[in-house]
N, C-alpha and C. Protein backbone atom coordinates (compact mmCIF):
# COMPACT_ATOMS: atom_id res chain seq x y z
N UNK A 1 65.88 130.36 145.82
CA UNK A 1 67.05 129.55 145.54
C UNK A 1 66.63 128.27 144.86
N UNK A 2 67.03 128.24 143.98
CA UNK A 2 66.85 126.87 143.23
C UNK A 2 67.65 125.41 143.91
N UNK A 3 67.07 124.37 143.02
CA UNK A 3 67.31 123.35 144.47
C UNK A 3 67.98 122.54 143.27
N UNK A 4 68.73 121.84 143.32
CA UNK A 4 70.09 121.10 142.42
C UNK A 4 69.25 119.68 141.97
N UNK A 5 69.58 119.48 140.68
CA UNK A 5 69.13 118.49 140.04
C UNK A 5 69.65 116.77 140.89
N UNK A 6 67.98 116.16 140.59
CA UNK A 6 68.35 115.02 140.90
C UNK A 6 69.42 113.88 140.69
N UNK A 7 70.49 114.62 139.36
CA UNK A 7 71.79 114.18 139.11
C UNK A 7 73.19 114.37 140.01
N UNK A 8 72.98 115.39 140.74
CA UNK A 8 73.61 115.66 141.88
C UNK A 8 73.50 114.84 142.76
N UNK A 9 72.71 114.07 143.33
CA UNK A 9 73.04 113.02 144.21
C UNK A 9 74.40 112.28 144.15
N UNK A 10 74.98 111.40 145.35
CA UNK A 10 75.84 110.27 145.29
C UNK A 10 75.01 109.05 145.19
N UNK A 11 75.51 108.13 144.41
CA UNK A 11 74.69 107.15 144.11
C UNK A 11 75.38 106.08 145.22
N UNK A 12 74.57 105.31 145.72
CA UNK A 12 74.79 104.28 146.73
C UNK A 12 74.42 103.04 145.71
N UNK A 13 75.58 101.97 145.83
CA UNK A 13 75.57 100.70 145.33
C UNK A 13 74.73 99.70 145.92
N UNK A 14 74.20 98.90 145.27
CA UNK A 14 73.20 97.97 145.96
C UNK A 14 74.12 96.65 146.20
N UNK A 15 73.52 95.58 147.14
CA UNK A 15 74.51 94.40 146.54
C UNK A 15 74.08 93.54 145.40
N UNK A 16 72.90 93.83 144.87
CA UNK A 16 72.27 92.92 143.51
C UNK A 16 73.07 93.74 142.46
N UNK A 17 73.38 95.17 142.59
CA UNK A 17 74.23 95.99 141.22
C UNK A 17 75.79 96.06 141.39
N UNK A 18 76.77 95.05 142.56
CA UNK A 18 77.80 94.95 142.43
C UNK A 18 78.33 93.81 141.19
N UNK A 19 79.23 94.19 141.29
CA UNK A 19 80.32 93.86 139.95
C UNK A 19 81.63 92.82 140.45
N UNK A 20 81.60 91.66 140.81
CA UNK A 20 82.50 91.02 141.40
C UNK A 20 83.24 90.40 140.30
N UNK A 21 84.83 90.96 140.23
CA UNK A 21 86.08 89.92 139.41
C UNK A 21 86.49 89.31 140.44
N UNK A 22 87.04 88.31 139.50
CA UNK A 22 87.89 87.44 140.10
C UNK A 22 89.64 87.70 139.94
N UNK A 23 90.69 87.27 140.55
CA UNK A 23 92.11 88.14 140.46
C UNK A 23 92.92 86.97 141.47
N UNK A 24 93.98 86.51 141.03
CA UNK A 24 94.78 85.76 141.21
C UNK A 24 95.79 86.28 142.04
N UNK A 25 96.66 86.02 142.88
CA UNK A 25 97.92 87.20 143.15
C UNK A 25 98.75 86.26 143.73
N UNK A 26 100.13 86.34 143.15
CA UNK A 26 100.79 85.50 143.40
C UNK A 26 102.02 86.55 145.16
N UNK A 27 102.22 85.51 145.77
CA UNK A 27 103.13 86.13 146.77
C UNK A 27 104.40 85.87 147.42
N UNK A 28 104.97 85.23 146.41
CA UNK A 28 106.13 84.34 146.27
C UNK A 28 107.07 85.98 146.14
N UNK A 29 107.88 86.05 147.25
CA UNK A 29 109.11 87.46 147.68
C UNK A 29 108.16 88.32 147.83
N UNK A 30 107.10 88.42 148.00
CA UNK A 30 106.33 90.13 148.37
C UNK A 30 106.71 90.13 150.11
N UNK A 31 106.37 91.24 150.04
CA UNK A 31 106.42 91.59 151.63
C UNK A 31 105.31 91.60 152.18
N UNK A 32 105.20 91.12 153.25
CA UNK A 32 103.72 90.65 154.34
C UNK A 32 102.57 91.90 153.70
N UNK A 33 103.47 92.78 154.56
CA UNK A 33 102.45 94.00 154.81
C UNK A 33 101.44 94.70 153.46
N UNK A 34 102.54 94.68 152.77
CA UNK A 34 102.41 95.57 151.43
C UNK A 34 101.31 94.65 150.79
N UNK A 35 101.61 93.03 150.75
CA UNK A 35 100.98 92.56 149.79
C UNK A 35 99.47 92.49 150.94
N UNK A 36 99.35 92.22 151.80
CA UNK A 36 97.82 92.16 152.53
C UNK A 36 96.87 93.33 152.59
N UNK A 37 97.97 94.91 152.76
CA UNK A 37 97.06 96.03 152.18
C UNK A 37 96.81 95.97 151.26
N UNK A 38 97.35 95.07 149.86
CA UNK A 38 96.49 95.51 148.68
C UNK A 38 95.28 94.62 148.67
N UNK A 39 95.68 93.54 149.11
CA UNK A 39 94.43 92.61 148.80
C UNK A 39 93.23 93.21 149.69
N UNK A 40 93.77 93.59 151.45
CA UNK A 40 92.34 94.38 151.74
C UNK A 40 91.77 95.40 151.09
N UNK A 41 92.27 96.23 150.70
CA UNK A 41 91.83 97.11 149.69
C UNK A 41 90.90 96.78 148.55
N UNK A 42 91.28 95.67 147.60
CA UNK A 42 90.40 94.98 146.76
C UNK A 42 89.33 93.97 147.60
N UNK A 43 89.51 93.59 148.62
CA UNK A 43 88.52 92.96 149.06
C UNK A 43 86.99 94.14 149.64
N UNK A 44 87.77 95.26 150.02
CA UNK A 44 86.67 95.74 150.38
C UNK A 44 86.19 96.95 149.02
N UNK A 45 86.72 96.65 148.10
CA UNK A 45 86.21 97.52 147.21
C UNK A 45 86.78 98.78 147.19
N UNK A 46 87.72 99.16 147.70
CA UNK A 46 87.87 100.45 147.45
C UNK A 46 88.54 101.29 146.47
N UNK A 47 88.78 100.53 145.63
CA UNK A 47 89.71 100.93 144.06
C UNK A 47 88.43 101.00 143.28
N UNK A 48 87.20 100.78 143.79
CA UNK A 48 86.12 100.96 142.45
C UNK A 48 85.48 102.49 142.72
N UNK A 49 85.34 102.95 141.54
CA UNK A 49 84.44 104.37 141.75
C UNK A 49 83.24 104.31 142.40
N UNK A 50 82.63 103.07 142.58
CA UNK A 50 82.06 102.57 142.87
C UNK A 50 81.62 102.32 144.19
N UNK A 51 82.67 102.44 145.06
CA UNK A 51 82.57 102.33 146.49
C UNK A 51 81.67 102.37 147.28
N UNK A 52 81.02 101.69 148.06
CA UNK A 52 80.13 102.22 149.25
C UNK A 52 80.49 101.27 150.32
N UNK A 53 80.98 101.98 151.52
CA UNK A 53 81.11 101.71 152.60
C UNK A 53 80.09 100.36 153.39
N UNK A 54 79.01 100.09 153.26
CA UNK A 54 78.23 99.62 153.88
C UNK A 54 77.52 98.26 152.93
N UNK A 55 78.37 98.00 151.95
CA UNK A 55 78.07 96.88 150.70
C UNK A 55 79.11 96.47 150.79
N UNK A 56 78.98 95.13 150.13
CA UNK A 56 79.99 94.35 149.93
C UNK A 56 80.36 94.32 148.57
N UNK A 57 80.84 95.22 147.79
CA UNK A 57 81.55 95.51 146.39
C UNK A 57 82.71 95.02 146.43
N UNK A 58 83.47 94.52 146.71
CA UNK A 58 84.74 93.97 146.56
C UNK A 58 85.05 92.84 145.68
N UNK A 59 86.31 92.72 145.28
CA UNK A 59 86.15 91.54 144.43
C UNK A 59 86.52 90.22 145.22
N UNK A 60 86.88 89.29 144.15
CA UNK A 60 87.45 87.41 145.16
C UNK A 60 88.69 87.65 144.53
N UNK A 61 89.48 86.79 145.57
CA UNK A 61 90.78 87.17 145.80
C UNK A 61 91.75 86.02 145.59
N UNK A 62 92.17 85.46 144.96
CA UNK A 62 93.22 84.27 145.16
C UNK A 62 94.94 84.40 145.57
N UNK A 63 94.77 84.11 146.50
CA UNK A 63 96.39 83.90 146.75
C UNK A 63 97.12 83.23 146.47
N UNK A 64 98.44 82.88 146.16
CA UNK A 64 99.18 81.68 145.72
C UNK A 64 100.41 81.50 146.38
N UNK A 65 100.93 80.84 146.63
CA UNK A 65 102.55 80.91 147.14
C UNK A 65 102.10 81.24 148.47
N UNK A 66 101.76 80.82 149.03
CA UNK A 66 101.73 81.72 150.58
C UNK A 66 102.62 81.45 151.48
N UNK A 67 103.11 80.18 151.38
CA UNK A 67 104.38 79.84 151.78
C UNK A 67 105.72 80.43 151.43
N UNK A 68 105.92 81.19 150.71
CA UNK A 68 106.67 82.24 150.25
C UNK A 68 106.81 83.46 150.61
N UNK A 69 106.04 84.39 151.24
CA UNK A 69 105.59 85.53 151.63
C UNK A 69 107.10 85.58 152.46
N UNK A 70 107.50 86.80 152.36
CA UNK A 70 108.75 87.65 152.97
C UNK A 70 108.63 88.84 154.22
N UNK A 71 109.03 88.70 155.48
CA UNK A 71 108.99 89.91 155.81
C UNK A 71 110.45 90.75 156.35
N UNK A 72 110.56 91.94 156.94
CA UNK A 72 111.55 92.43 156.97
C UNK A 72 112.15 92.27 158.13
N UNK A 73 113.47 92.91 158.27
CA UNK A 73 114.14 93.14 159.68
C UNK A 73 114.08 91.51 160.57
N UNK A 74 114.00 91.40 161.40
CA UNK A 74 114.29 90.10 162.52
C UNK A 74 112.75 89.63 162.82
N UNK A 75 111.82 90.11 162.30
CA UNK A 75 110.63 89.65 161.85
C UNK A 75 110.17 88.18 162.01
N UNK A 76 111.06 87.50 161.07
CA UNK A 76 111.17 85.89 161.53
C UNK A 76 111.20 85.21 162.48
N UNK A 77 111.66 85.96 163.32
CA UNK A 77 112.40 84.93 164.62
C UNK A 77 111.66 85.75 166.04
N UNK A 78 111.27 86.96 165.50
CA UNK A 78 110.65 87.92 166.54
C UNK A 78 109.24 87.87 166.50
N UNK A 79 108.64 88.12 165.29
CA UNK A 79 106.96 88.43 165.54
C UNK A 79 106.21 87.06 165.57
N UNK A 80 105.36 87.14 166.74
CA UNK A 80 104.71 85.82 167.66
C UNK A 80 103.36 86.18 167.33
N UNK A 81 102.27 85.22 167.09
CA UNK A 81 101.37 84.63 166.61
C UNK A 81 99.94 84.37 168.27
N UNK A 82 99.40 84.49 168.78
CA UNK A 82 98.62 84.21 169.86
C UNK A 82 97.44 83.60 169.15
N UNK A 83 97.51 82.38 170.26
CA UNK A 83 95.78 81.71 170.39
C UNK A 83 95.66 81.19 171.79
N UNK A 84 94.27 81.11 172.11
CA UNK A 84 93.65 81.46 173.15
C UNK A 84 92.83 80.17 173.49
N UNK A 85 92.83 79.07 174.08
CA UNK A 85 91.56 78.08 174.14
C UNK A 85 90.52 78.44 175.08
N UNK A 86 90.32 79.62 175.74
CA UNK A 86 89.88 80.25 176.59
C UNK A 86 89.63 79.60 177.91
N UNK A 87 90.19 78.54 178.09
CA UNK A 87 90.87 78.21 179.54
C UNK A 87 91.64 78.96 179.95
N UNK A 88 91.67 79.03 181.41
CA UNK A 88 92.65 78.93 181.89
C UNK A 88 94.07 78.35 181.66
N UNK A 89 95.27 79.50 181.60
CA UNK A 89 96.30 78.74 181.05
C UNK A 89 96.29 78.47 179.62
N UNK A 90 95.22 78.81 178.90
CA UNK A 90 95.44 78.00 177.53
C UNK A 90 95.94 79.48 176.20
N UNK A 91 96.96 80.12 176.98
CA UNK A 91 97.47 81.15 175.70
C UNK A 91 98.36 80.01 174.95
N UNK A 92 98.58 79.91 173.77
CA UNK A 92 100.03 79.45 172.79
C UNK A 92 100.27 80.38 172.13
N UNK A 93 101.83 80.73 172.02
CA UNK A 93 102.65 81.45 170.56
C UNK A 93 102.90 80.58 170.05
N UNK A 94 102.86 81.09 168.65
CA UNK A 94 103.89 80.53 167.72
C UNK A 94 104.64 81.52 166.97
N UNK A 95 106.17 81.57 167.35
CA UNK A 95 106.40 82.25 166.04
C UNK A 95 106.43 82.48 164.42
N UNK A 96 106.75 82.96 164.13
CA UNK A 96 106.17 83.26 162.46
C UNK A 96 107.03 82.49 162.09
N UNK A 97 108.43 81.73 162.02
CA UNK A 97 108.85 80.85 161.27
C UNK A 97 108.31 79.62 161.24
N UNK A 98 107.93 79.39 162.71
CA UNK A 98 107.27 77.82 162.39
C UNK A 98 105.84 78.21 161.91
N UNK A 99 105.02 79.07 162.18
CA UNK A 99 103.83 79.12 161.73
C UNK A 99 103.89 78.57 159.94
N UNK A 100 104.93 79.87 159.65
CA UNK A 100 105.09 79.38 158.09
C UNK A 100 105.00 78.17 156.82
N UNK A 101 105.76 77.27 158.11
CA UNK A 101 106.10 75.94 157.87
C UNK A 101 105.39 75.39 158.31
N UNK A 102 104.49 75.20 159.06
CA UNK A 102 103.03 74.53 159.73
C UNK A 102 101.67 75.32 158.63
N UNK A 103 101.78 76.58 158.29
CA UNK A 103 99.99 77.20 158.09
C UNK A 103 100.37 78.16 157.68
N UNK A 104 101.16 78.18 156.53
CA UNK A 104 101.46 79.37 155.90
C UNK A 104 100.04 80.36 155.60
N UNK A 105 99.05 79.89 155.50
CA UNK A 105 97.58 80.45 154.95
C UNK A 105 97.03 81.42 155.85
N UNK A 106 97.44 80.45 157.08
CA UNK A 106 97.31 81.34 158.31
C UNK A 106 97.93 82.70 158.39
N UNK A 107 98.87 83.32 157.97
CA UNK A 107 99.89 84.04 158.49
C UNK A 107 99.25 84.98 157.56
N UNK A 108 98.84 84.92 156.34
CA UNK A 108 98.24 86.23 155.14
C UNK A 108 96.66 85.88 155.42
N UNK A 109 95.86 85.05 156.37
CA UNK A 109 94.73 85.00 156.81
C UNK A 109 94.49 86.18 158.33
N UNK A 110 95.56 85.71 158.97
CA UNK A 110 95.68 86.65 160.06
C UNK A 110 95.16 88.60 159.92
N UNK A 111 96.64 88.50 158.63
CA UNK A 111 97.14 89.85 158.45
C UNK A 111 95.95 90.64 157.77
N UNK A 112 95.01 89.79 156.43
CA UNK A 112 93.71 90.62 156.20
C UNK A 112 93.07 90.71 157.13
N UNK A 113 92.30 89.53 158.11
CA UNK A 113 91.31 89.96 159.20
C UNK A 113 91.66 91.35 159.61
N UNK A 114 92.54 91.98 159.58
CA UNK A 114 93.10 92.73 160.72
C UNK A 114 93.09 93.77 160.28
N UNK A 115 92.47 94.04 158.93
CA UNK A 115 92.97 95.05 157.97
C UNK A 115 91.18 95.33 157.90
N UNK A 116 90.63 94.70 157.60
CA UNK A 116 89.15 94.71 157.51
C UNK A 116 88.34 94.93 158.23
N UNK A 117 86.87 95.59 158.06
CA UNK A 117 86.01 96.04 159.43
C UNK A 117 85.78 95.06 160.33
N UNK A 118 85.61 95.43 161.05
CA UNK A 118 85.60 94.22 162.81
C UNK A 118 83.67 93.90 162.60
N UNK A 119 83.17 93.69 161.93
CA UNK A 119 82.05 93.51 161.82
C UNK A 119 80.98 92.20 161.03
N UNK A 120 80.09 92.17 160.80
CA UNK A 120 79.00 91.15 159.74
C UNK A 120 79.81 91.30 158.28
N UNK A 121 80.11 92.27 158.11
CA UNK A 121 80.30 92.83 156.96
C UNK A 121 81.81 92.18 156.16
N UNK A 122 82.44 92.24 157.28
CA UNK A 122 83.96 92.90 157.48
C UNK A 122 84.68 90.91 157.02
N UNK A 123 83.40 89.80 158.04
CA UNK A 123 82.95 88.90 158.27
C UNK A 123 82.92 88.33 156.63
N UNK A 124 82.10 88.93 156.05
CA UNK A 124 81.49 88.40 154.87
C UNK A 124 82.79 88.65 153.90
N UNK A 125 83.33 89.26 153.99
CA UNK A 125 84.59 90.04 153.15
C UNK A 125 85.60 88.83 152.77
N UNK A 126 85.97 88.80 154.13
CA UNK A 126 86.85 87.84 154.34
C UNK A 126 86.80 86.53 153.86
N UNK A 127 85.67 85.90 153.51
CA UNK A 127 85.20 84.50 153.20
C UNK A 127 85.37 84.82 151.27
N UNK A 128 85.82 85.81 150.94
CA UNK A 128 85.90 86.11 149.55
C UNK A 128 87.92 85.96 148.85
N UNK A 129 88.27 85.62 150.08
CA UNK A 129 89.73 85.68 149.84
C UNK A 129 90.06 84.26 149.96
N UNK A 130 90.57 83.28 149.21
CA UNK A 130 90.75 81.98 149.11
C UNK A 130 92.51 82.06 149.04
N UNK A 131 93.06 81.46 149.89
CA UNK A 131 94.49 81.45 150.49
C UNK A 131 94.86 79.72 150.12
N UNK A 132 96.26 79.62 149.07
CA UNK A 132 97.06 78.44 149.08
C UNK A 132 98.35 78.76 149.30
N UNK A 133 98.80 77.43 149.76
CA UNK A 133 99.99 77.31 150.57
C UNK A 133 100.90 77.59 149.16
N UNK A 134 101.09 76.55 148.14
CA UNK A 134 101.35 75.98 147.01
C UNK A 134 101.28 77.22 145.66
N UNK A 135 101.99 76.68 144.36
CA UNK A 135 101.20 77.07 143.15
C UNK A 135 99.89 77.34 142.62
N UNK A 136 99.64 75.82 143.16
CA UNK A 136 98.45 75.27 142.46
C UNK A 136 97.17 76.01 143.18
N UNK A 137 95.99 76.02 142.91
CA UNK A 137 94.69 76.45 143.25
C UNK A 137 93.55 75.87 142.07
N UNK A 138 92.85 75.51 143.32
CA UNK A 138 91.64 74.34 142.38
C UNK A 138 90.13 75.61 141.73
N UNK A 139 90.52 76.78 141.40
CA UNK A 139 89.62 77.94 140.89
C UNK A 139 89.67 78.17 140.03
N UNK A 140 90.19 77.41 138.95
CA UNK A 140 90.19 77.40 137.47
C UNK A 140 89.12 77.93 136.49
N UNK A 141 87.59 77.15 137.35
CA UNK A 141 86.76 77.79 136.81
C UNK A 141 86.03 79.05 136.88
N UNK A 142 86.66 79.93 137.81
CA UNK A 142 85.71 81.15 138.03
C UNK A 142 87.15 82.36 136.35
N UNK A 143 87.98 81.09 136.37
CA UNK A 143 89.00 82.16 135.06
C UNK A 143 89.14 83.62 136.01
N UNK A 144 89.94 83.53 136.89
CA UNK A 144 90.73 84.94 137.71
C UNK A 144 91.83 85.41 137.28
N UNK A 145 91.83 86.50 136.82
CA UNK A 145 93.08 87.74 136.29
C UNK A 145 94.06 87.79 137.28
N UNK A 146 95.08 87.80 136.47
CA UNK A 146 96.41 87.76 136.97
C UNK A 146 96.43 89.66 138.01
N UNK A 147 96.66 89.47 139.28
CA UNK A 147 97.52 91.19 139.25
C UNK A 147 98.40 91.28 140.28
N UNK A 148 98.74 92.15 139.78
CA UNK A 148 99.99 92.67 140.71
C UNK A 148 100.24 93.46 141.73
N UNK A 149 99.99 93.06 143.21
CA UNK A 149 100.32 94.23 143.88
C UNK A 149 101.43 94.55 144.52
């Protein structure tokens, strides 16, 4: 039996041979959910043919409007927020309207963690997604592509 050319392999990405863009995304009326699966998705690389699970191929991520972000149904007034000072006694909610209006960054910071591996990795990912409340964003110079998810 003949044994299959060394072109047959899957090629595994290194992190010195990843390919990092930069990508803007505005979120002014998107919906929570929809718009944080796409960005995890691009954060962890998985729209590149490129893919490997265990690298950090993903691209950087800019958010804009985050104070804008939309979600559905009674959402607003219903879905609650937890932190922990790990005292005793020390749970706080907040619901998602005031969060909004206090840390909008927070609320599409939350929703990727949560989407991403629980790991070093998952860790490193996350520090690639730069979240504003506002229009404006001071990343002018890395020149990030507009997209749409």
């Amino acid at each position: 039996m003949s044994v299959l050319s060394k072109a047959h392999k899957t090629p595994s990405l290194t992190k010195e041979s990843a390919v990092k863009g930069w990508f803007v995304v505005d979120a002014e009326g998107k919906t929570l959910g929809r718009l944080v699966s796409g960005i995890a998705a691009r954060l962890r690389g998985k729209h590149k043919a490129t893919f490997t699970p265990n690298q950090d191929c993903g691209d950087n991520i800019i958010v804009i409007n985050a104070s804008k972000v939309k979600v559905t149904g009674n959402k607003e007034t219903q879905k609650k927020y937890y932190h922990h000072s790990r005292y005793p006694g020390g749970m706080t909610e907040t619901i998602f309207k005031d969060l909004i209006a206090k840390q909008p960054e927070k609320i599409i910071y939350e929703a990727v963690k949560g989407m991403l591996p629980k790991s070093k990795l998952g860790d490193k990912m996350l520090t690639h997604c730069k979240i504003f409340p506002g229009a404006e964003h001071n990343l002018q110079a890395q020149k990030p592509v507009k997209l749409e998810i």
